[in-house]
Protein backbone atom coordinates (compact mmCIF):
# COMPACT_ATOMS: atom_id res chain seq x y z
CA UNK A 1 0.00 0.00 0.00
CA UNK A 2 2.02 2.57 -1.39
CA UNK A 3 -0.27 5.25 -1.20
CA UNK A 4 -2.02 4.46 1.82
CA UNK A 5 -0.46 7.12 3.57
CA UNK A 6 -1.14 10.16 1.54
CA UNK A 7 -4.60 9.17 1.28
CA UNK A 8 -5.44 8.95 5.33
CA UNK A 9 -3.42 12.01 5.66
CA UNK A 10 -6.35 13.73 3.86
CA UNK A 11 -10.11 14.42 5.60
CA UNK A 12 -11.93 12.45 3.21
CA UNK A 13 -8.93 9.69 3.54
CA UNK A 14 -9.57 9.13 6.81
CA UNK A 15 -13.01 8.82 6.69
CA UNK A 16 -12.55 6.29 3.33
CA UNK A 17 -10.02 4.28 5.45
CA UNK A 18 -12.10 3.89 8.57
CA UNK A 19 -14.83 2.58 6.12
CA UNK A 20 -12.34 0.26 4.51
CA UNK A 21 -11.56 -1.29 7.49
CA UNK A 22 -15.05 -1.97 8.46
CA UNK A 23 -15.96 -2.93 4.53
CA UNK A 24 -13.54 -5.45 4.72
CA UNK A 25 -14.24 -6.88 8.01
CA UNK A 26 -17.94 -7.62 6.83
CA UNK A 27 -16.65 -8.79 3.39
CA UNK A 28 -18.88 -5.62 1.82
CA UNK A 29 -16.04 -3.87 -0.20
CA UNK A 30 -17.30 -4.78 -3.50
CA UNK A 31 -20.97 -3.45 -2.32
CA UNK A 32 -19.53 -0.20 -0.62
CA UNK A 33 -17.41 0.52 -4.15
CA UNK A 34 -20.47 0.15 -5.92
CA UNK A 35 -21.91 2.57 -3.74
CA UNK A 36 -19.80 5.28 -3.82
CA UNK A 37 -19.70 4.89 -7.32
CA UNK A 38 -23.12 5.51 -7.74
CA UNK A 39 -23.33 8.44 -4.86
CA UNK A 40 -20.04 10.04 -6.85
CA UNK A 41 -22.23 9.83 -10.05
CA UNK A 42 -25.32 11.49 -8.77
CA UNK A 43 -23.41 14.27 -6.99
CA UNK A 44 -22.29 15.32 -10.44
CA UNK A 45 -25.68 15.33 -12.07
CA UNK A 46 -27.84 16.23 -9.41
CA UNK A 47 -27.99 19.98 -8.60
CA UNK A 48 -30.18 19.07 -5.56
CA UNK A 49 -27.59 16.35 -4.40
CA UNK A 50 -24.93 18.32 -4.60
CA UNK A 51 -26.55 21.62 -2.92
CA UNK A 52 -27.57 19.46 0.06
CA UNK A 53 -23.98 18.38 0.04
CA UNK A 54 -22.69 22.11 0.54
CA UNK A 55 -25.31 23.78 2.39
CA UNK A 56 -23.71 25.30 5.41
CA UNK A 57 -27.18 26.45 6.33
CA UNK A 58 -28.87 23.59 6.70
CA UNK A 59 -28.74 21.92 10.53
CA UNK A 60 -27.01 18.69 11.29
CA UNK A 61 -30.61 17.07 11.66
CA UNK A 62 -32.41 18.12 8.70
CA UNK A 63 -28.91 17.38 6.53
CA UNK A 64 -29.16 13.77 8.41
CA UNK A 65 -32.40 13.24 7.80
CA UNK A 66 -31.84 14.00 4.04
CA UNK A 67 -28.99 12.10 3.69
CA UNK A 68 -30.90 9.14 4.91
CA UNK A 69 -33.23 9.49 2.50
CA UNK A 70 -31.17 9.76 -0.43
CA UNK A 71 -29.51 6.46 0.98
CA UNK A 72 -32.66 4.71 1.42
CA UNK A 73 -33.85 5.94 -1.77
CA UNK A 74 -30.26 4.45 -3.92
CA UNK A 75 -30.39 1.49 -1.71
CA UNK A 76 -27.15 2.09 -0.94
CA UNK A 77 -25.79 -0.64 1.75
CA UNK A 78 -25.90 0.07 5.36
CA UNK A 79 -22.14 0.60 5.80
CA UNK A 80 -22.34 3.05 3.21
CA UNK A 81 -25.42 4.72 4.65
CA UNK A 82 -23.97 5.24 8.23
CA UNK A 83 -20.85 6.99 7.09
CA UNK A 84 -23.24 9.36 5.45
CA UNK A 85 -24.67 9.95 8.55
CA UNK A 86 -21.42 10.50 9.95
CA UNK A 87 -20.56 13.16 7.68
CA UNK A 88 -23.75 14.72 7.68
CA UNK A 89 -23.08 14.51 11.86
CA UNK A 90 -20.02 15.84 11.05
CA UNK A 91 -20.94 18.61 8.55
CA UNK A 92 -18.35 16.73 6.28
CA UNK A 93 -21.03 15.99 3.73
CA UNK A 94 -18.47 17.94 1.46
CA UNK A 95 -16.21 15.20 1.94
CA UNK A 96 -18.34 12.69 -0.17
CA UNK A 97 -16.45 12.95 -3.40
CA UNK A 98 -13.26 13.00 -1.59
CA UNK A 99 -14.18 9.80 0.57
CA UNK A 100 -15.44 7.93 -2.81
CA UNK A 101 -11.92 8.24 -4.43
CA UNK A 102 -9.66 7.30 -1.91
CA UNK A 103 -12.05 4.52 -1.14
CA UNK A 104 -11.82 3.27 -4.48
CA UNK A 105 -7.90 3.79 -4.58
CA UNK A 106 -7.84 1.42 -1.09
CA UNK A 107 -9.89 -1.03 -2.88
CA UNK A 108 -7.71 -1.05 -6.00
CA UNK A 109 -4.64 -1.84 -3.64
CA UNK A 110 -6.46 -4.69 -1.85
CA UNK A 111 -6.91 -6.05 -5.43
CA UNK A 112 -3.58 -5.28 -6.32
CA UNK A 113 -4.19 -2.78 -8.96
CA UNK A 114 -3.12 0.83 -9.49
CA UNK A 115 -5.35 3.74 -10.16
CA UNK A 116 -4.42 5.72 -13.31
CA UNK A 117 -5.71 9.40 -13.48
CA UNK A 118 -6.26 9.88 -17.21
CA UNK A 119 -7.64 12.87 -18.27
CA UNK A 120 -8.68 13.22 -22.22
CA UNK A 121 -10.06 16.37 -24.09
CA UNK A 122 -13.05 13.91 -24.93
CA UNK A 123 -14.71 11.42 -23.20
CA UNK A 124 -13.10 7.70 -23.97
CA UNK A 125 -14.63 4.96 -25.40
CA UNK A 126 -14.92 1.71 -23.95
CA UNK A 127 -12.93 -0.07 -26.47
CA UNK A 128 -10.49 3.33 -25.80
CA UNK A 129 -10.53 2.93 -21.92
CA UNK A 130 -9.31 -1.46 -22.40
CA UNK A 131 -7.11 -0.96 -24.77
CA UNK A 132 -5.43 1.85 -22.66
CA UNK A 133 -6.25 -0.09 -19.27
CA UNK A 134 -3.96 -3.24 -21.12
CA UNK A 135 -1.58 -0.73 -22.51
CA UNK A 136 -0.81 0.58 -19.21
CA UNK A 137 -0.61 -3.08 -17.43
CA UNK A 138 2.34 -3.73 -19.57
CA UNK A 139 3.97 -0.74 -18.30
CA UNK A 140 3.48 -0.95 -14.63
CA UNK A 141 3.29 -4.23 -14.46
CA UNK A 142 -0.34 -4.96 -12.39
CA UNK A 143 -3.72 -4.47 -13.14
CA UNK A 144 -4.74 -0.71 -13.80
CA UNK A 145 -8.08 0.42 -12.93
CA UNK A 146 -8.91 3.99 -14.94
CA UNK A 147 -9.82 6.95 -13.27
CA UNK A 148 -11.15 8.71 -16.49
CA UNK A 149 -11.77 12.93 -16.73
CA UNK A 150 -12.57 14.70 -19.63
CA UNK A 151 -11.17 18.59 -19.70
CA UNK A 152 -11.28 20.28 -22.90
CA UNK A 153 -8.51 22.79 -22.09
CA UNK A 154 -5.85 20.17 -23.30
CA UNK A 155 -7.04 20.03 -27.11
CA UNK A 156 -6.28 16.30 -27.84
CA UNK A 157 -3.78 13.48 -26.81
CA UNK A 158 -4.37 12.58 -23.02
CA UNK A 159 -2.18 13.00 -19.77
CA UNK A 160 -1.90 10.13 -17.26
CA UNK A 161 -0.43 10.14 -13.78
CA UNK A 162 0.01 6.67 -11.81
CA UNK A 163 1.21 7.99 -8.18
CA UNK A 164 3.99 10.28 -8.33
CA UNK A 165 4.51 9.32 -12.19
CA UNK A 166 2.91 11.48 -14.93
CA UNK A 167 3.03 11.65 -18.96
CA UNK A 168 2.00 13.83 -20.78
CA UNK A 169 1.18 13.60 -24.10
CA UNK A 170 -1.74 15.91 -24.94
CA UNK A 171 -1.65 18.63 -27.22
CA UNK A 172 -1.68 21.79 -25.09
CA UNK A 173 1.60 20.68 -23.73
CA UNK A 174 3.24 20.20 -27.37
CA UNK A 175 2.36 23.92 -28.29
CA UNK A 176 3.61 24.75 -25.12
CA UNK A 177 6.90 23.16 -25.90
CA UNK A 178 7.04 24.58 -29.76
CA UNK A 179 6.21 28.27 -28.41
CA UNK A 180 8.65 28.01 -25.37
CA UNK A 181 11.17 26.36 -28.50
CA UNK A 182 10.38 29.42 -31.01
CA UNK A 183 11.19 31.77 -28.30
CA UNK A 184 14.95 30.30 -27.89
């Protein structure tokens, strides 16, 4: 666990590992993942969601109380559901993206992969996201699970960053280089 450190020296890390722990004591990692997976994705298309999420007015009750409904409603797994609680007890509920991805980066350890952060200027297809996933496997030498982002700003090509290791090959950066290079 190479990582494991950076992550639970972050506010959402901690939170993710003391999940972890208990996810893998009841043998519900898999289900918790899912989860997260599916709270990470509705943050980022529901305005509501994401307003309750960042509300500093709202009290710890009523944000508990919405928060349980939201879990109840996704049928999210009781594990999953009682951290929310926590950080809505906590007025952490900002944390919830933050817990999600070092969650899945502890689960991606357990299973002995690495998490690549690959941002692209468009969104990948699947075939796109294997082919890179086996691509990458070659060169790191374990399983890679994607982390994919899509940010226009670097015009084509992609950047990926495993850990402390980065390349990048997207086109931004090349006329970055060939300006900084006509300059001399």
């Amino acid at each position: 666990m190479g990582n494991s450190g950076a992550i639970s020296a972050s506010l959402g890390g901690r939170y993710a590992a003391a999940l972890f722990a208990l996810a893998n004591e009841n043998k519900k990692v898999a289900s918790v993942e899912s989860d997260l997976s599916k709270l990470r994705s509705a943050l980022s298309e529901s305005a509501e969601l994401k307003s309750l999420t960042t509300n500093p007015v709202l009290s710890r009750q009523d944000a508990q109380t919405a928060i349980a409904a939201v879990a109840k409603s996704m049928k999210l797994d009781a594990l999953t559901a009682n951290t929310l609680g926590v950080l809505a007890q906590n007025r952490r509920l900002d944390q919830i993206k933050a817990v999600a991805e070092a969650f899945a980066s502890l689960a991606a350890q357990e299973r002995g992969e690495v998490t690549a952060d690959v941002t692209t200027a468009h969104p990948l297809t699947p075939a796109q996201n294997k082919n890179l996933a086996q691509q990458l496997k070659l060169r790191v030498g374990s399983d890679v699970a994607i982390n994919a982002k899509v940010d226009p700003a670097i015009l084509g090509g992609m950047t990926v960053q495993i850990g402390s290791q980065m390349i990048d090959n997207s086109i931004k950066t090349r006329l970055n280089s060939l300006a900084t290079a006509m300059k001399g």
